[in-house]
C-alpha atoms as a PDB file:
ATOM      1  CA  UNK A   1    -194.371-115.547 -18.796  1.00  0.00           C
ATOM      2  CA  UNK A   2    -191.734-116.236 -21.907  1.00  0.00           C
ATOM      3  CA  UNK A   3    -191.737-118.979 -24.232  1.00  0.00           C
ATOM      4  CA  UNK A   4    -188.058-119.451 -24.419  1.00  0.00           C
ATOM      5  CA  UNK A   5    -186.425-122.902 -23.658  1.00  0.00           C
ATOM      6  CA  UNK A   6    -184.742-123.146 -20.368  1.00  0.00           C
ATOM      7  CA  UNK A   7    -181.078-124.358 -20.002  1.00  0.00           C
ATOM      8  CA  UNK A   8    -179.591-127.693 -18.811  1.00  0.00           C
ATOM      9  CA  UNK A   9    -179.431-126.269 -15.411  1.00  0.00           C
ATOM     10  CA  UNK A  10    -182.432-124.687 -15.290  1.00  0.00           C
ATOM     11  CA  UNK A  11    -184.417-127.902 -16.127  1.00  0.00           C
ATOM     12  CA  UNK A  12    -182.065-129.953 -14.228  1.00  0.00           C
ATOM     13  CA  UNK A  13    -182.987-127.459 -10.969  1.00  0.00           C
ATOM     14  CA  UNK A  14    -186.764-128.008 -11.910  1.00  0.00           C
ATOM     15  CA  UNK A  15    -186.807-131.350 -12.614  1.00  0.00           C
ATOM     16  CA  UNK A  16    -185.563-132.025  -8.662  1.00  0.00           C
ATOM     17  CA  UNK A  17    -188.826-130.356  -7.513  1.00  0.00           C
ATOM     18  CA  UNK A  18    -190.523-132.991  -8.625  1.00  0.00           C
ATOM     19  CA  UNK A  19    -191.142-136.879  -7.854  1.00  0.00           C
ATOM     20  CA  UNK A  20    -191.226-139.555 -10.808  1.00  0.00           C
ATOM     21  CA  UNK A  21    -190.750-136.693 -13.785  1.00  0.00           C
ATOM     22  CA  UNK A  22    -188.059-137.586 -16.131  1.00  0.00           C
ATOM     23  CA  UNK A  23    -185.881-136.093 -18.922  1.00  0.00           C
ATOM     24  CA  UNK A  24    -186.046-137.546 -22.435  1.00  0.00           C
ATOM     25  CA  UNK A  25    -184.556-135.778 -24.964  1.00  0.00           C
ATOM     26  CA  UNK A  26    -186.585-132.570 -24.926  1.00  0.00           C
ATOM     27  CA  UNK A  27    -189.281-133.643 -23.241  1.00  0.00           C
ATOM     28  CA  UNK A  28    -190.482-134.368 -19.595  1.00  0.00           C
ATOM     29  CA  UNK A  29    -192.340-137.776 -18.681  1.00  0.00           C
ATOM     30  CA  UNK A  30    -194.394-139.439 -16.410  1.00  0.00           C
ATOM     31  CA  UNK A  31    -196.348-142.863 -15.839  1.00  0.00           C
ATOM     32  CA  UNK A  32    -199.213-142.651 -13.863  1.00  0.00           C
ATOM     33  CA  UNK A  33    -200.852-145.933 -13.061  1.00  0.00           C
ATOM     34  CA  UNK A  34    -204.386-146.827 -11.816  1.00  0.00           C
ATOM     35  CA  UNK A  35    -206.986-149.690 -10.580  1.00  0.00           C
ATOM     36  CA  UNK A  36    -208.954-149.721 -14.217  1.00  0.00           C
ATOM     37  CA  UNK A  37    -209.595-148.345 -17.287  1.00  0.00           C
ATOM     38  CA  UNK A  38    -212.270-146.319 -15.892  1.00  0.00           C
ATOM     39  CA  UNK A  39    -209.752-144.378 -13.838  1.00  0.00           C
ATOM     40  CA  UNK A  40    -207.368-143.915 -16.218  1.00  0.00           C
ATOM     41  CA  UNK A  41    -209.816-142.403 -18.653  1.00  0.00           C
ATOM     42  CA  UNK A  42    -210.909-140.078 -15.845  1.00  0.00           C
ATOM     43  CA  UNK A  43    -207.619-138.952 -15.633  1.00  0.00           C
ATOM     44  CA  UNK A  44    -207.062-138.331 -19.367  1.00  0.00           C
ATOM     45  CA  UNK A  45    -210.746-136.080 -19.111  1.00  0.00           C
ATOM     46  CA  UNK A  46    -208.770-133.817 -16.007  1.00  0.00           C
ATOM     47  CA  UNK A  47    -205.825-133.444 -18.048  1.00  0.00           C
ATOM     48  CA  UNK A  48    -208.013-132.422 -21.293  1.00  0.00           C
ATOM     49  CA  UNK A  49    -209.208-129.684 -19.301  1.00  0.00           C
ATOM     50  CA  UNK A  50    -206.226-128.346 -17.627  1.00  0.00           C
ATOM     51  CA  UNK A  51    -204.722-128.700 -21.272  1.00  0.00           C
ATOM     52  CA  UNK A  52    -207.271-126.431 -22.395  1.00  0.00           C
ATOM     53  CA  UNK A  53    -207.481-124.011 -19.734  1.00  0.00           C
ATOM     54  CA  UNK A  54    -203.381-123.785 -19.724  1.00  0.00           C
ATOM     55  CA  UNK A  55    -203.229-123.507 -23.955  1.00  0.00           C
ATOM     56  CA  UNK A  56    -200.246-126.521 -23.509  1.00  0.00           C
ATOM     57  CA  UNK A  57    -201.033-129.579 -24.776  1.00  0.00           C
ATOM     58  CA  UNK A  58    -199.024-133.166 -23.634  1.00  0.00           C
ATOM     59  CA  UNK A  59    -198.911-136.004 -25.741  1.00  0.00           C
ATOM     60  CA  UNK A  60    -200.256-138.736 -23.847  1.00  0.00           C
ATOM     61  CA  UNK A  61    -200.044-142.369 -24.291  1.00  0.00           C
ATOM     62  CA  UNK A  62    -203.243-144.197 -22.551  1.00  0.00           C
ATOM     63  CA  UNK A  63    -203.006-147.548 -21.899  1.00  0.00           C
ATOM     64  CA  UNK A  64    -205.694-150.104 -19.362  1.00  0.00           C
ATOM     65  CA  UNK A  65    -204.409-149.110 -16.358  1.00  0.00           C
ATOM     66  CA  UNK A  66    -201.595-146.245 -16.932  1.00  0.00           C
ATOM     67  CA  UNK A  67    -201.157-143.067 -18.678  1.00  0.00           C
ATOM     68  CA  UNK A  68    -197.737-141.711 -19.872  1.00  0.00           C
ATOM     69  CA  UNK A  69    -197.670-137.981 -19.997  1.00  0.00           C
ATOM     70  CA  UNK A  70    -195.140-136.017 -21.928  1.00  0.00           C
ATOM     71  CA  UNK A  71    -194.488-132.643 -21.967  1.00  0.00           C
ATOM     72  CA  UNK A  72    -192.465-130.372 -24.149  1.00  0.00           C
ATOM     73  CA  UNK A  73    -192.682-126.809 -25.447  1.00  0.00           C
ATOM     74  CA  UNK A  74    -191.801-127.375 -29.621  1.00  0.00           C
ATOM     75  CA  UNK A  75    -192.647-123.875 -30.661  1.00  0.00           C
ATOM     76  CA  UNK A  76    -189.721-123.109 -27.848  1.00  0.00           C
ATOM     77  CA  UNK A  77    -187.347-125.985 -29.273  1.00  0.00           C
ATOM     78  CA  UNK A  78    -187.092-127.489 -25.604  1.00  0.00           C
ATOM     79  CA  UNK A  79    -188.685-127.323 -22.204  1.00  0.00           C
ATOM     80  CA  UNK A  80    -190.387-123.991 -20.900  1.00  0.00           C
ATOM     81  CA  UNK A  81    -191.550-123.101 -17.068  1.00  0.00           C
ATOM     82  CA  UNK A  82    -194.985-123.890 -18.877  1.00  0.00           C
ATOM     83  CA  UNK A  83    -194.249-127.708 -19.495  1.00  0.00           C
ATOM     84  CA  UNK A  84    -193.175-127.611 -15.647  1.00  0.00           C
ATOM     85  CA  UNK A  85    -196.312-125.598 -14.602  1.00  0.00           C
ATOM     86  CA  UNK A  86    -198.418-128.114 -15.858  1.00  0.00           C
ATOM     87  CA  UNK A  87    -196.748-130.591 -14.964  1.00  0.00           C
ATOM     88  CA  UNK A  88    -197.194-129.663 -11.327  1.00  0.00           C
ATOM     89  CA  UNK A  89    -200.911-129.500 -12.221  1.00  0.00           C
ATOM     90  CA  UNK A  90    -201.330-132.734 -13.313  1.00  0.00           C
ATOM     91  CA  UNK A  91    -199.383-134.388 -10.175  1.00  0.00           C
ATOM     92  CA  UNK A  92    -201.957-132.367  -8.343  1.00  0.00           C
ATOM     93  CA  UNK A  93    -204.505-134.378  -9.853  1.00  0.00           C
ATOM     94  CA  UNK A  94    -203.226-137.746  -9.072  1.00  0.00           C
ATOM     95  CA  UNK A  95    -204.280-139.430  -5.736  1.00  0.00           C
ATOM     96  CA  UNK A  96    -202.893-142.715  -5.633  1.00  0.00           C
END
């Protein structure tokens, strides 16, 4: 897979595969919200690992009961089908 940032269109054309994900600058977002803290943190811990096992790392921003995940490829200057590949992972972890 290449590291190179994807256009307008290409993100735009991503970016409509998915529910909730949204565009800032050049990033992708996401708010994930839960019962407790205890949930939350469980999330963060599934994320840690698929950040790991994927080599991309979001910046997160964990909060009581909600967890804003960002993703962005800065190495590429913009968004990469990575940021979007784990993206899809982590909706696959969320089970509302």
């Amino acid at each position: 897979m290449k590291n190179e940032a994807l256009t307008p269109m290409e993100i735009e054309s991503r970016l409509g595969e998915f529910s909730g994900w949204q565009q800032h600058g050049l990033c992708i977002s996401k708010t994930y919200s839960f019962k407790d803290y205890y949930q939350t943190i469980a999330f963060v811990n599934a994320i840690a690992w698929i950040a790991h096992r994927e080599d991309h790392h979001p910046d997160l921003a964990v909060s009581y009961n909600a967890c804003r995940v960002d993703y962005s490829t800065h190495s590429a200057g913009g968004l990469t089908e990575k940021d979007f590949i784990c993206a899809a992972l982590v909706d696959a972890l969320f089970k509302p």
